[in-house]
N, C-alpha and C. Protein backbone atom coordinates (compact mmCIF):
# COMPACT_ATOMS: atom_id res chain seq x y z
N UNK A 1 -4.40 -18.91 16.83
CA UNK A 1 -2.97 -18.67 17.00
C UNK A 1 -2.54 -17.49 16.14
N UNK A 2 -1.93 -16.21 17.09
CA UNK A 2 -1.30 -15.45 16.07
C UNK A 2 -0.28 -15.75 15.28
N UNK A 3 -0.34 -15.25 14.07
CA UNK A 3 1.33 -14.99 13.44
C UNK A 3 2.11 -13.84 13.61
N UNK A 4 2.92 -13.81 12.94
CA UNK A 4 4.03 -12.36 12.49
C UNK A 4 3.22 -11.93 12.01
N UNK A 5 2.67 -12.51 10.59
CA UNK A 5 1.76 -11.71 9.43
C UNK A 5 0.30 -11.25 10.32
N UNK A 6 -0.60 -11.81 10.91
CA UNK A 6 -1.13 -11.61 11.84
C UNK A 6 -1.06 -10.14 12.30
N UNK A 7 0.19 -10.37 12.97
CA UNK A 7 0.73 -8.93 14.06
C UNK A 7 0.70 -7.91 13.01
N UNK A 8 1.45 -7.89 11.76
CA UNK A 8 1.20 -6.65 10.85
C UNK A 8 0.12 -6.31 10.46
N UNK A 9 -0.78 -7.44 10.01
CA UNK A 9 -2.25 -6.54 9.79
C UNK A 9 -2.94 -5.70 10.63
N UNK A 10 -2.57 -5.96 11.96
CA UNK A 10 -3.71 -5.68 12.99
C UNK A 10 -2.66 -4.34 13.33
N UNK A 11 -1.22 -4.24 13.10
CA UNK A 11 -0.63 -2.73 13.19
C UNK A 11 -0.94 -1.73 11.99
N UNK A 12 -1.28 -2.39 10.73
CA UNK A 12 -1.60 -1.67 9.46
C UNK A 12 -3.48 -1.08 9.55
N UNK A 13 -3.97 -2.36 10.22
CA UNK A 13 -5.30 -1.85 10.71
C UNK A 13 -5.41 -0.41 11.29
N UNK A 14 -4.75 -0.67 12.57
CA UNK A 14 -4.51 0.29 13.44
C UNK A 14 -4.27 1.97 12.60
N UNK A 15 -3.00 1.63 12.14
CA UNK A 15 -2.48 2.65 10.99
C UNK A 15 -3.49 3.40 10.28
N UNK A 16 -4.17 2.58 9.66
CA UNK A 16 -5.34 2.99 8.69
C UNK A 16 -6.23 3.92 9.52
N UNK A 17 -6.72 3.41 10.75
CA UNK A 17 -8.15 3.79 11.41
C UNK A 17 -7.58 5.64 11.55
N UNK A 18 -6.24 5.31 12.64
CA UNK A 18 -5.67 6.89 12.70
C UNK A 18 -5.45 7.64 12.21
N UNK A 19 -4.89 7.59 10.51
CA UNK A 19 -4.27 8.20 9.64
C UNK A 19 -5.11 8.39 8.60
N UNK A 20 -6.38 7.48 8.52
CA UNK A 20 -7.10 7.63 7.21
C UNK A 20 -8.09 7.97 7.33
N UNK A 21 -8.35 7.42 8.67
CA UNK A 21 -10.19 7.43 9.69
C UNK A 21 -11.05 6.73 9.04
N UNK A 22 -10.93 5.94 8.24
CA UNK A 22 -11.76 4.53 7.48
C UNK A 22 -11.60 3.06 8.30
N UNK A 23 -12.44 2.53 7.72
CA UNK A 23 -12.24 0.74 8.49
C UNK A 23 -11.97 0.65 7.04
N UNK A 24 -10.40 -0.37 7.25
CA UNK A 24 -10.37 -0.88 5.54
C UNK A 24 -10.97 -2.34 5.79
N UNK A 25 -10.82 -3.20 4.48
CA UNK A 25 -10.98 -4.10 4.39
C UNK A 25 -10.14 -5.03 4.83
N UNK A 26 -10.44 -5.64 5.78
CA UNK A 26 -9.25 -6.37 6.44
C UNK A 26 -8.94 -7.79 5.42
N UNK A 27 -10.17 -8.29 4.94
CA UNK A 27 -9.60 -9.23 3.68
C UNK A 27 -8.29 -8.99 3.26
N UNK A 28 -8.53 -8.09 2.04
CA UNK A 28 -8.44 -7.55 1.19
C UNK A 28 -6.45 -6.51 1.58
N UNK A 29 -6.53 -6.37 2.95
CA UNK A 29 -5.62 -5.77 3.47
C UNK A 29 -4.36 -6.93 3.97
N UNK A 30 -5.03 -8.25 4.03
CA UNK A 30 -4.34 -8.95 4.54
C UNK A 30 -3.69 -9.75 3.53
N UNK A 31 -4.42 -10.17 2.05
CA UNK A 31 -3.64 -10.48 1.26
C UNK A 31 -2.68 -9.86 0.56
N UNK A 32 -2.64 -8.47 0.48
CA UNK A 32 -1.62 -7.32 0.26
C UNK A 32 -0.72 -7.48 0.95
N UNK A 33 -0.53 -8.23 2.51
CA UNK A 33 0.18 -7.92 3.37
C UNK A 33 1.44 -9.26 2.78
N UNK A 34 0.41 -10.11 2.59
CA UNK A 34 0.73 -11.82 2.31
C UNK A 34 1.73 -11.77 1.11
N UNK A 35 1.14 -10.95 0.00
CA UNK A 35 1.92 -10.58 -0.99
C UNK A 35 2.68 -9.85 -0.90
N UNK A 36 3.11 -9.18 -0.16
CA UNK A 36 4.47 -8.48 -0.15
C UNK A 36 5.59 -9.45 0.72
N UNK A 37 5.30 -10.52 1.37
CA UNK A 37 5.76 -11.23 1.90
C UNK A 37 6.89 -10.55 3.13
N UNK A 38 8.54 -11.16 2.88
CA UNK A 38 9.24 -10.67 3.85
C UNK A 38 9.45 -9.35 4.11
N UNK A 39 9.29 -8.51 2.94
CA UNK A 39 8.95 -6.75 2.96
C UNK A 39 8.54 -6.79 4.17
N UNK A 40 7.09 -6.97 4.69
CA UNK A 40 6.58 -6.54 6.01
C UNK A 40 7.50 -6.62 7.09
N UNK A 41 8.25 -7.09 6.92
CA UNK A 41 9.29 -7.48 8.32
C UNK A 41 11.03 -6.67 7.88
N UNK A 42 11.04 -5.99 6.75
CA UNK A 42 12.04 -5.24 7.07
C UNK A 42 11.97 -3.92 7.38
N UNK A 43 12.66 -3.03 8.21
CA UNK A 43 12.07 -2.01 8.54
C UNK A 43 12.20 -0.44 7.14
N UNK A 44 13.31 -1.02 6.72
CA UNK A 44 13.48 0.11 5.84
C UNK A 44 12.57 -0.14 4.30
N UNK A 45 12.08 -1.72 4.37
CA UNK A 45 11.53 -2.40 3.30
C UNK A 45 9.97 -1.66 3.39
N UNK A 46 9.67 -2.16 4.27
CA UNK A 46 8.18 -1.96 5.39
C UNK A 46 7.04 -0.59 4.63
N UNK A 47 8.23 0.32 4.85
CA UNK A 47 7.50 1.67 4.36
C UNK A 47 8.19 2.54 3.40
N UNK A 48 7.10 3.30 2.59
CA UNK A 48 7.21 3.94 1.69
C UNK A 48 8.19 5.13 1.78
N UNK A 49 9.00 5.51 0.90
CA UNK A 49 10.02 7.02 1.25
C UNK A 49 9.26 7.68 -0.17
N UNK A 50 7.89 8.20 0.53
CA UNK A 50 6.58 9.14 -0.53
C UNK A 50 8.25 9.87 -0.98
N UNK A 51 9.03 10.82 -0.85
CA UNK A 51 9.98 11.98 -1.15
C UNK A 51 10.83 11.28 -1.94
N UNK A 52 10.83 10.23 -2.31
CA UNK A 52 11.39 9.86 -3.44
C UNK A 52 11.29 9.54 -4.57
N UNK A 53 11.63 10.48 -5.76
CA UNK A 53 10.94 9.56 -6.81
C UNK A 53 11.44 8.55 -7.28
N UNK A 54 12.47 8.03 -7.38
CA UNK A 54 13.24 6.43 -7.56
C UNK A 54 12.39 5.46 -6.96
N UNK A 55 11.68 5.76 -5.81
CA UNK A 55 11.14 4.70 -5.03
C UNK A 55 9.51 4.99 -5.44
N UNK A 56 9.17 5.87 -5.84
CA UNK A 56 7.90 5.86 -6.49
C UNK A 56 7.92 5.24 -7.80
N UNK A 57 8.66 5.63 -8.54
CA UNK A 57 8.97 5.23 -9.94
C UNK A 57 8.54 3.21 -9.43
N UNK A 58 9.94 2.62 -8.64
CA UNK A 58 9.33 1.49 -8.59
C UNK A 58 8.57 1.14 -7.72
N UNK A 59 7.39 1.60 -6.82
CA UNK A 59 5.83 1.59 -6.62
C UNK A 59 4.91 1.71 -8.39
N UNK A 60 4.90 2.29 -9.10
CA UNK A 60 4.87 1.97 -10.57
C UNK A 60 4.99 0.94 -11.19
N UNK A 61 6.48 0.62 -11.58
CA UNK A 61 6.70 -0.07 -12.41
C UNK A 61 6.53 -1.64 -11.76
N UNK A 62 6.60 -1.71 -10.30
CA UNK A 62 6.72 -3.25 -10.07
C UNK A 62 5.03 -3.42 -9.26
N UNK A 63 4.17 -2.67 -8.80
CA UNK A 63 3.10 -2.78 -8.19
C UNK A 63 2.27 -2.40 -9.43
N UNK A 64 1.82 -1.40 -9.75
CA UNK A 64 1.04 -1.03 -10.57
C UNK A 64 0.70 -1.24 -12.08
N UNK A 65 1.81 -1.24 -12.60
CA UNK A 65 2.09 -2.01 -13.70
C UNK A 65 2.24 -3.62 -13.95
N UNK A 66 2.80 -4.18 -12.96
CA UNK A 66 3.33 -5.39 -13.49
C UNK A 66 2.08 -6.61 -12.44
N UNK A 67 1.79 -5.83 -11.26
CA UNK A 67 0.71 -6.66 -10.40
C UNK A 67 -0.44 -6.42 -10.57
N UNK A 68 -1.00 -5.07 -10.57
CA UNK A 68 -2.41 -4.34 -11.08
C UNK A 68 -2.39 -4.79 -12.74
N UNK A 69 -1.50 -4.42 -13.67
CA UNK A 69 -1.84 -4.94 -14.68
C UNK A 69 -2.13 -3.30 -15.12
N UNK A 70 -2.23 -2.26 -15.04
CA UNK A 70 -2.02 -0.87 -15.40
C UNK A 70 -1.43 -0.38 -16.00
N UNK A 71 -1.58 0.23 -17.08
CA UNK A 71 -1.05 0.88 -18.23
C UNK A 71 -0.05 1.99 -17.58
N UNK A 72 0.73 2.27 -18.05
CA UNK A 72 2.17 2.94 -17.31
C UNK A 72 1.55 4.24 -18.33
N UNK A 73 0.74 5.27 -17.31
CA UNK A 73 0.65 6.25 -18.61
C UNK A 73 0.49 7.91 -17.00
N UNK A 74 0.06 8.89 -17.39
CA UNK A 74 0.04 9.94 -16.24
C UNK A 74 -1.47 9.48 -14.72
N UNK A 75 -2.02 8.70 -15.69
CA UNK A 75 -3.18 8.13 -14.72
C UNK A 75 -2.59 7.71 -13.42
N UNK A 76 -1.00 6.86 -13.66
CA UNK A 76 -0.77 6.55 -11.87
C UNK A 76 0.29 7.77 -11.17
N UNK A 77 0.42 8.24 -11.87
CA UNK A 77 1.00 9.59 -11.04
C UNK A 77 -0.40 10.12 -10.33
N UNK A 78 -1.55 10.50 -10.99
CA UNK A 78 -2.83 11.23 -10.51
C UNK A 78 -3.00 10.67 -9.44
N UNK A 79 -2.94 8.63 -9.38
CA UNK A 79 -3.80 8.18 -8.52
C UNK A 79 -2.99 8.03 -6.88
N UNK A 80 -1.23 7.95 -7.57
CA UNK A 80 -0.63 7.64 -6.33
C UNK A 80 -0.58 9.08 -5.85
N UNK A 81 -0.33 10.36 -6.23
CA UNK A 81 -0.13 11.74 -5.69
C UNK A 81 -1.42 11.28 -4.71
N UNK A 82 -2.60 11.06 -5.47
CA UNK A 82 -4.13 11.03 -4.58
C UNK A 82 -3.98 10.18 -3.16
N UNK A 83 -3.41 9.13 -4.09
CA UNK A 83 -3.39 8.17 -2.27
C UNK A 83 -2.08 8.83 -1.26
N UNK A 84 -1.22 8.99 -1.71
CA UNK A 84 -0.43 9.55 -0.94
C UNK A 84 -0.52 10.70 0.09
N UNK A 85 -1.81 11.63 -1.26
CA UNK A 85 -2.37 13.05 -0.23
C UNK A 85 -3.27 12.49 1.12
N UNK A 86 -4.24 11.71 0.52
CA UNK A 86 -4.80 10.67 1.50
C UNK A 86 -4.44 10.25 2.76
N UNK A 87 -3.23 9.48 2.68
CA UNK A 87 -2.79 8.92 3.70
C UNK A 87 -2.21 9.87 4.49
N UNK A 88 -1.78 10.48 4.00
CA UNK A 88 -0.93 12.23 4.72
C UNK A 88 0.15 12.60 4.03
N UNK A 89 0.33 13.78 3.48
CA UNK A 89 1.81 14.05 3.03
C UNK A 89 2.50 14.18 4.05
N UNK A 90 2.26 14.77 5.38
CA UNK A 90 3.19 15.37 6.47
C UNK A 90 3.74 13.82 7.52
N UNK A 91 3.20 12.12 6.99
CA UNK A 91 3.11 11.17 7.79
C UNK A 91 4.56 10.93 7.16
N UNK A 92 5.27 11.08 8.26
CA UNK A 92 6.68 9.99 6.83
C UNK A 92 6.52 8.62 7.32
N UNK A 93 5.93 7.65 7.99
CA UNK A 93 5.50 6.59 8.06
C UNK A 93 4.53 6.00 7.27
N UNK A 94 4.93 5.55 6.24
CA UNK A 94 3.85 5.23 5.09
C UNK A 94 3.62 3.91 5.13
N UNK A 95 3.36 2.86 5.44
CA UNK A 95 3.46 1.86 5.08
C UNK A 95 2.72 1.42 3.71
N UNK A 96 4.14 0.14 3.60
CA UNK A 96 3.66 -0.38 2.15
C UNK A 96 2.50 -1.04 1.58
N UNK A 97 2.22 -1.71 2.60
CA UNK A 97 0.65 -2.57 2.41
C UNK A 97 -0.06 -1.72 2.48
N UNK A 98 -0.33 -0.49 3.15
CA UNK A 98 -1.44 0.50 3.44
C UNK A 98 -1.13 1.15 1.91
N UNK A 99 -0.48 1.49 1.33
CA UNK A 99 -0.23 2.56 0.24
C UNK A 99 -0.65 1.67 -0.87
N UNK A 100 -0.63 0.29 -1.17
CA UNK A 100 -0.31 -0.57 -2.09
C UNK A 100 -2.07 -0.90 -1.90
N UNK A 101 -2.27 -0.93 -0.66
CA UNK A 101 -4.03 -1.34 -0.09
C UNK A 101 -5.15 0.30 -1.16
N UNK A 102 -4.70 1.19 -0.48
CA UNK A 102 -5.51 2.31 -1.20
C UNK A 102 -5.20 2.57 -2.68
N UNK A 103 -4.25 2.11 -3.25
CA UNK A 103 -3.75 2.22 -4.84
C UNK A 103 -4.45 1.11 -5.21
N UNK A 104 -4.81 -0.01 -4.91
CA UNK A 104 -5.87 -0.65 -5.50
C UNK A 104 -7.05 -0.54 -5.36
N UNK A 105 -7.92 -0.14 -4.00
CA UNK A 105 -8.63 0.12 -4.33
C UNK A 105 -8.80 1.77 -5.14
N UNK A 106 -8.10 2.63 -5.10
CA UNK A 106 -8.56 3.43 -6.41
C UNK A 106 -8.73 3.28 -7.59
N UNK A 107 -7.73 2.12 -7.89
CA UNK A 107 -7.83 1.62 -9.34
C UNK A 107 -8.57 0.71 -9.68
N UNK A 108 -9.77 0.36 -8.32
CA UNK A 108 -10.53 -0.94 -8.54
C UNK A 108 -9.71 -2.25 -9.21
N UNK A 109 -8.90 -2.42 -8.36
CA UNK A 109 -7.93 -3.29 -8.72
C UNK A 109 -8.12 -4.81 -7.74
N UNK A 110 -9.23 -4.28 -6.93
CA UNK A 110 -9.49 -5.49 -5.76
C UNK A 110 -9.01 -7.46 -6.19
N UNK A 111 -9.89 -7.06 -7.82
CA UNK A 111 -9.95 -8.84 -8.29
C UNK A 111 -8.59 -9.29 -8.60
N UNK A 112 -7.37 -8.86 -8.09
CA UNK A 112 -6.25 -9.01 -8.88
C UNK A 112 -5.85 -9.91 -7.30
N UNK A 113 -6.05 -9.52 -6.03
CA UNK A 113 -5.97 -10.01 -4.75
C UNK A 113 -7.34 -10.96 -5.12
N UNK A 114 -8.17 -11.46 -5.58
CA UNK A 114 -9.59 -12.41 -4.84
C UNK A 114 -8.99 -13.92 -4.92
């Protein structure tokens, strides 16, 4: 039986294959999805506004810092500029699980989702 949550992984899947050209980890992608909970289902919630720094700032302070467990120092500017270049600068469709999915694994942050 599908779910809602279901339906988003398999659109974030999708997302990934086109935009990144990797198979992610669908585990690993789906508890990201789980953890962001009703986020996935709002549309303005959903995805990232990369052109902002207010909204990067808290991709930082509330993902990286406080869920990864990451020292708030220039290391996550390096790593999110990186994932961000990654995913595409020119995509303004970012989604959050996908951005939040490649920021952990750069930071080998996987065991924080096991």
């Amino acid at each position: 039986m599908s779910t809602k949550t279901d339906e988003r992984v398999g659109k974030y899947i999708q997302d990934f294959k086109e935009k990144i050209g990797e198979e992610p980890d669908v585990n690993l992608l789906r508890k990201i999805t789980e953890y962001l909970g009703p986020v996935v289902f709002r549309d303005d919630a959903e995805k990232i506004a990369s052109s902002s720094d207010s909204e990067l700032e808290t991709v930082k302070s509330n993902f990286l810092v406080k869920k990864l467990g990451l020292p708030n120092d220039s290391k996550l500017d390096v790593g999110l500029n990186a994932m961000l270049e990654k995913y595409g600068k020119s995509n303004r469709n970012k989604y959050r699980a996908i951005v939040y999915y490649l920021l952990t694994k750069y930071f080998d942050k996987e065991s924080v989702f096991a």
